[in-house]
N, C-alpha and C. Protein backbone atom coordinates (compact mmCIF):
# COMPACT_ATOMS: atom_id res chain seq x y z
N UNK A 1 12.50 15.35 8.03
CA UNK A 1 13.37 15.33 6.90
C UNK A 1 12.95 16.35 5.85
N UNK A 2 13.54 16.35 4.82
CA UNK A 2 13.41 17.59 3.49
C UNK A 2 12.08 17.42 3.22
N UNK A 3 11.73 15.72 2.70
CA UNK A 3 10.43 16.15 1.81
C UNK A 3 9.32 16.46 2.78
N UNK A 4 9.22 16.02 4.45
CA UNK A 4 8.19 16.25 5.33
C UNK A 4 8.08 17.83 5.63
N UNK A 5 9.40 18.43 5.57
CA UNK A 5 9.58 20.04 5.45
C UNK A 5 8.65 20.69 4.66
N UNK A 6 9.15 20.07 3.35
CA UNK A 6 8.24 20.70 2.00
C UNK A 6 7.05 20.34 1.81
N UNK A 7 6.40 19.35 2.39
CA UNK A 7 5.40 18.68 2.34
C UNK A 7 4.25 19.00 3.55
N UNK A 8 4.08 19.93 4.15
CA UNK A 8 3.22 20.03 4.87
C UNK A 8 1.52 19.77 4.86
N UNK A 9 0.73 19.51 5.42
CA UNK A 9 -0.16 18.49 5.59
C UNK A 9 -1.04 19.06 4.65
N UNK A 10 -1.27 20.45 4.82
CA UNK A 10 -2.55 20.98 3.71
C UNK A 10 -2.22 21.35 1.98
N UNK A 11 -0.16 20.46 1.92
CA UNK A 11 -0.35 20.85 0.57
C UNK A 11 -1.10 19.78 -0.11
N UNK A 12 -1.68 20.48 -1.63
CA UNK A 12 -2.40 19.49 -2.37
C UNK A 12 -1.51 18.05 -2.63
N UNK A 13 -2.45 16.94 -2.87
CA UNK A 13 -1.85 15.79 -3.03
C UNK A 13 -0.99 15.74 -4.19
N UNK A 14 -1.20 16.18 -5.45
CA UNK A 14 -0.55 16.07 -6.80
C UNK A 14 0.66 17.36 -6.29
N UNK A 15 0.59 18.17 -5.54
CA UNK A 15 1.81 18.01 -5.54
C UNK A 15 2.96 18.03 -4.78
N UNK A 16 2.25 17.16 -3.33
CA UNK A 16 3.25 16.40 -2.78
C UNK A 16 3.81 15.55 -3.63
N UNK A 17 3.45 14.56 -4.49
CA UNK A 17 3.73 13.75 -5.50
C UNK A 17 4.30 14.04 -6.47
N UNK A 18 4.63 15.53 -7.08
CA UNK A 18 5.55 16.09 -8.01
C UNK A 18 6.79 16.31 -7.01
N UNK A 19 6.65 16.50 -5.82
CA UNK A 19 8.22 16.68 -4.95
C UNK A 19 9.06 15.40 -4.70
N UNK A 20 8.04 14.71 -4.18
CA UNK A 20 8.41 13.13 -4.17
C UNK A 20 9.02 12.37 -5.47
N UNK A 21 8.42 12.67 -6.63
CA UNK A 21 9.07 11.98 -8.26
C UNK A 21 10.19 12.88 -8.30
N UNK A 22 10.46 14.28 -8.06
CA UNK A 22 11.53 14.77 -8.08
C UNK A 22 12.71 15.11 -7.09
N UNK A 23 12.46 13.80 -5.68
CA UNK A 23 13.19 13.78 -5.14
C UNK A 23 14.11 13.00 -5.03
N UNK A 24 16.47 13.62 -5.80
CA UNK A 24 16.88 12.99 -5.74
C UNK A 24 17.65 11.64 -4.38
N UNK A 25 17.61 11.96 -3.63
CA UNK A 25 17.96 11.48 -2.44
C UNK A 25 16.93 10.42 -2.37
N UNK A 26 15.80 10.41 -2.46
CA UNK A 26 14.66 9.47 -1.82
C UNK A 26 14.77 8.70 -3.78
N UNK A 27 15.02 9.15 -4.61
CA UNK A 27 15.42 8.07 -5.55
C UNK A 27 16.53 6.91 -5.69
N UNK A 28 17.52 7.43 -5.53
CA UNK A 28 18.41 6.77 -4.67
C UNK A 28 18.93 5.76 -3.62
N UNK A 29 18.08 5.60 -2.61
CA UNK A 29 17.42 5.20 -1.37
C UNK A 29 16.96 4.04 -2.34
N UNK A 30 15.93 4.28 -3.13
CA UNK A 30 14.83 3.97 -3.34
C UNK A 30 15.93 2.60 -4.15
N UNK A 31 16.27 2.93 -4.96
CA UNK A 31 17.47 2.57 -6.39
C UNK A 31 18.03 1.41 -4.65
N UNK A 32 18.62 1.79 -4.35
CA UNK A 32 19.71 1.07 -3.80
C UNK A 32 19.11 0.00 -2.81
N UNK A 33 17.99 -0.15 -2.55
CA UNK A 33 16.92 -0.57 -1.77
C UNK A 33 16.90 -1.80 -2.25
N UNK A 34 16.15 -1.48 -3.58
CA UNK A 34 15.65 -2.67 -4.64
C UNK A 34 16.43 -3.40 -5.55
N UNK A 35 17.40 -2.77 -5.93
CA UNK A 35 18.29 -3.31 -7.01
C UNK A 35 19.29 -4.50 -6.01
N UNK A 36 19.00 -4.64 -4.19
CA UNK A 36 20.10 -5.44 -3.83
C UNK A 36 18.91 -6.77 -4.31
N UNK A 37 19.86 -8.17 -4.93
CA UNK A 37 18.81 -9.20 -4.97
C UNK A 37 18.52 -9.57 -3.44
N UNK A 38 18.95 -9.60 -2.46
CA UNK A 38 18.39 -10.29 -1.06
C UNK A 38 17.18 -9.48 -1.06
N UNK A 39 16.69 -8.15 -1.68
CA UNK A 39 15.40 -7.67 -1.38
C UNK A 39 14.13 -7.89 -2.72
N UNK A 40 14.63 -8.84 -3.53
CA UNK A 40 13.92 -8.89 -4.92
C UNK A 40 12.74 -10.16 -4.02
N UNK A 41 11.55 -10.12 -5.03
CA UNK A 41 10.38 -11.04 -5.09
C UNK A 41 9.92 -11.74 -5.97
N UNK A 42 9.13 -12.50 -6.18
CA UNK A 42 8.42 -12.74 -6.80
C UNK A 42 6.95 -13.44 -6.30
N UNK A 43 5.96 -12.82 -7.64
CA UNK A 43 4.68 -13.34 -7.25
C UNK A 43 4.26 -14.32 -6.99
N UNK A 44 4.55 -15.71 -7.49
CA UNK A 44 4.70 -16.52 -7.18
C UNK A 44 3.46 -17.03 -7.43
N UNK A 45 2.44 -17.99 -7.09
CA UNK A 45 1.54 -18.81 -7.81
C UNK A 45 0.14 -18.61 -6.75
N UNK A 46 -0.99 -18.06 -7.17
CA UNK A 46 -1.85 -17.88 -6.16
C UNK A 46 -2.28 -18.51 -5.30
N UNK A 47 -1.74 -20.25 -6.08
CA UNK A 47 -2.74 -21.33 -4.93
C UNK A 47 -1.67 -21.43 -4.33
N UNK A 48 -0.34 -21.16 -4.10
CA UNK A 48 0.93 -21.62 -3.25
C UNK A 48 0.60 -21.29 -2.15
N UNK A 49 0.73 -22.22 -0.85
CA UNK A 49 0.75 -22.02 0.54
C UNK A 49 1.70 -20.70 1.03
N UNK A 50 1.31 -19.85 1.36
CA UNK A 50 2.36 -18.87 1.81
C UNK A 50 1.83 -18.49 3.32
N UNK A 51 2.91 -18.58 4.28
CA UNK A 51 3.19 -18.55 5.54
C UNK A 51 3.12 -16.74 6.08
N UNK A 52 3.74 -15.66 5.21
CA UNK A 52 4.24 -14.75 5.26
C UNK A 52 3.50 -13.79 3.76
N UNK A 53 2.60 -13.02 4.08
CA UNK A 53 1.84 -12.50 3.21
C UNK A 53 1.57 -10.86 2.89
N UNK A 54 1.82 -9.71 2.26
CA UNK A 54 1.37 -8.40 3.14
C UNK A 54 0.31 -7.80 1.82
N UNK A 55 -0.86 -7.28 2.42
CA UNK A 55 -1.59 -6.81 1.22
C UNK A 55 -2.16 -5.33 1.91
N UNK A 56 -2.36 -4.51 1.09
CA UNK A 56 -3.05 -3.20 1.64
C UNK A 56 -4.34 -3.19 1.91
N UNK A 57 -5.16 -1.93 2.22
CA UNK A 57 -5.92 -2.06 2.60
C UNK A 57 -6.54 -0.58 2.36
N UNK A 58 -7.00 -0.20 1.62
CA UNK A 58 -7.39 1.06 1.47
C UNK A 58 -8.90 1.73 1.20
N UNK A 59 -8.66 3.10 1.00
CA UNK A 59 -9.95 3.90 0.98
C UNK A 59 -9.68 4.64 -0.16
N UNK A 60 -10.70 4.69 -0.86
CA UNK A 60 -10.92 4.81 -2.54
C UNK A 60 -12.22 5.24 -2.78
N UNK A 61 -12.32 6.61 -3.30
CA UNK A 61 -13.87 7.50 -2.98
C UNK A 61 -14.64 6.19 -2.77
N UNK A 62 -15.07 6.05 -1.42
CA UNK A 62 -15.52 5.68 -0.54
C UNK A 62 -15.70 4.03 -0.76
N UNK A 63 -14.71 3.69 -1.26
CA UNK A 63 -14.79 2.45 -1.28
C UNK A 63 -13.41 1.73 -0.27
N UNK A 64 -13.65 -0.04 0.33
CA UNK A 64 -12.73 0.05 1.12
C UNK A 64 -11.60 -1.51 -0.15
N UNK A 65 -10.82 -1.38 -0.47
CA UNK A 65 -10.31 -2.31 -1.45
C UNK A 65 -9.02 -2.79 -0.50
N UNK A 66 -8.43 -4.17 -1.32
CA UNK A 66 -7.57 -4.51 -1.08
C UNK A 66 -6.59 -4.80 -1.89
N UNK A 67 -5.42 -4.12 -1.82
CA UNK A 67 -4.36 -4.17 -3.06
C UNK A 67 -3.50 -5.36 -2.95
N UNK A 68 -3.31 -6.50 -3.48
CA UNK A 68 -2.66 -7.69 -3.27
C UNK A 68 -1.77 -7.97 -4.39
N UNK A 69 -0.29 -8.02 -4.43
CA UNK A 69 0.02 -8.09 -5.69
C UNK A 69 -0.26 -9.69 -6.02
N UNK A 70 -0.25 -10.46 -5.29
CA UNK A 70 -0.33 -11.70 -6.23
C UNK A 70 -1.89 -11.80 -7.34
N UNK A 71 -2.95 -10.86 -7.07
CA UNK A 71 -4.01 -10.66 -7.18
C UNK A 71 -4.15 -9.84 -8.73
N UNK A 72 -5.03 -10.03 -9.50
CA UNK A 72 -4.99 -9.53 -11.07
C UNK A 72 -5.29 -8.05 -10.72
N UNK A 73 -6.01 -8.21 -9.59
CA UNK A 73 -6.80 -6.56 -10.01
C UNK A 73 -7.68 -6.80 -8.36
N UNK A 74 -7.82 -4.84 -7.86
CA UNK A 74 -7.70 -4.84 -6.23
C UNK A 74 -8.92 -5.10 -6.64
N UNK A 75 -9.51 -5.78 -5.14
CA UNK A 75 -10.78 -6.33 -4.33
C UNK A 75 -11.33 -5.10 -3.83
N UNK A 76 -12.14 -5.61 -3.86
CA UNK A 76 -13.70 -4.39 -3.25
C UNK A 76 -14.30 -4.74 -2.07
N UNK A 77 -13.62 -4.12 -0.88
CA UNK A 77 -14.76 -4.84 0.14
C UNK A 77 -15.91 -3.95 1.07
N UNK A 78 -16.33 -3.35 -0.41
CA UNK A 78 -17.81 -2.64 0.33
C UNK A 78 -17.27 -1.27 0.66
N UNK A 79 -18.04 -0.80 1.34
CA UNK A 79 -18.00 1.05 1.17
C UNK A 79 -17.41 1.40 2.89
N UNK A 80 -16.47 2.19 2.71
CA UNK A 80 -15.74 2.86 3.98
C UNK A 80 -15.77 4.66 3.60
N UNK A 81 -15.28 5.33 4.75
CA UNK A 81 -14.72 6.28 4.74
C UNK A 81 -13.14 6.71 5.45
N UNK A 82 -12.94 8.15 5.41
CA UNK A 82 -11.47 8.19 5.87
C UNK A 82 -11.99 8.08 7.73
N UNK A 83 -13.02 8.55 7.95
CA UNK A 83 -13.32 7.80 9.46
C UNK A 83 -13.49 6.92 10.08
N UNK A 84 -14.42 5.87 9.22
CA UNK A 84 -14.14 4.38 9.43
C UNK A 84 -13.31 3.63 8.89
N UNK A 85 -12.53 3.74 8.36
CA UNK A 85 -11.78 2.69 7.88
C UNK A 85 -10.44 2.14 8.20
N UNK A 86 -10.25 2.22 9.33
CA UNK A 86 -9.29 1.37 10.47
C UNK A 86 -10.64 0.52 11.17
N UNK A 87 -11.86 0.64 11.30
CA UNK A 87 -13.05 -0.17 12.01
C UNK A 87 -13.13 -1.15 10.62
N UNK A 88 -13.43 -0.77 9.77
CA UNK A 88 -13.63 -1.73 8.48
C UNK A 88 -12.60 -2.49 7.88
N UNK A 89 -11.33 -1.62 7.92
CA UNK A 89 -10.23 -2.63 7.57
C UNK A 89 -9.89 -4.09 8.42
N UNK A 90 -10.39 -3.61 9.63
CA UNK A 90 -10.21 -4.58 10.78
C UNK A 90 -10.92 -5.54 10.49
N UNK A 91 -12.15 -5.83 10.16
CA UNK A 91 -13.25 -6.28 9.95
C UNK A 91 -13.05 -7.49 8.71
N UNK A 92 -12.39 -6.87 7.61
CA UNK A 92 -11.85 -7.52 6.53
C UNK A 92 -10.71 -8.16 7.08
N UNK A 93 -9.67 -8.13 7.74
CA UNK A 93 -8.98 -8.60 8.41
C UNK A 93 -9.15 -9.90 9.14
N UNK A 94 -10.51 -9.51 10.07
CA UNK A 94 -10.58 -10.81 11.18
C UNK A 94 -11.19 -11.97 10.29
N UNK A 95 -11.88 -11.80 8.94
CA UNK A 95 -12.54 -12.41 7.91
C UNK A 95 -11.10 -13.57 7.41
N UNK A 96 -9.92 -12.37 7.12
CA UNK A 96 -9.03 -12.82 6.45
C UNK A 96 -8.07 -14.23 7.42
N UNK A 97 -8.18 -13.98 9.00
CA UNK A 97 -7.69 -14.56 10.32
C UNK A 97 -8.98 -15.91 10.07
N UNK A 98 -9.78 -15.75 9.70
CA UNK A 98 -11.01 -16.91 10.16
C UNK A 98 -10.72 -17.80 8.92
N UNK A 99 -10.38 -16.98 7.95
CA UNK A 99 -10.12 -18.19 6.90
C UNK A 99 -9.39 -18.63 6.86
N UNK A 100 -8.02 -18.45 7.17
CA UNK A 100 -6.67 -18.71 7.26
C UNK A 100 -6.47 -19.50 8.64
């Protein structure tokens, strides 16, 4: 598509991210996505039983965190890199399967 065109792998990150904020089509998308209510949320209460859950999982100078919106502020789970961290995310994962 356009922005993967313009966006090729070795451009800098800030400004893939200036093409992306100034892309009208993918705003749009974006607009028409969210504004239907069948796709609205809410956070809902931390101790609430929830069946159906999705949280990230990322790499952050060299840290491996977890972005959860029901959550005040992301989790820290110890130090990764961009090489390990599909081995470490996993890891936090099977933690997350054992408790659940």
């Amino acid at each position: 598509g356009k922005f993967y065109d313009q966006c090729p792998p070795a451009l800098a990150p800030v400004t893939k991210a200036e093409i992306l904020e100034t892309d009208n089509k993918i705003e749009s998308l974006h607009d028409a996505a969210t504004s239907d209510s069948s796709n609205s949320t809410s956070r809902g209460n931390i101790e609430d039983r929830v069946t159906t859950h999705f949280v990230s999982l990322v790499h952050v100078d060299g840290g491996l965190y977890e972005l959860d919106g029901r959550k005040a502020d992301p989790v820290r789970h110890g130090d990764t890199s961009e090489s390990t961290l599909l081995q470490d995310a996993c890891k936090v994962v099977a933690e997350f399967m054992k408790r659940d």
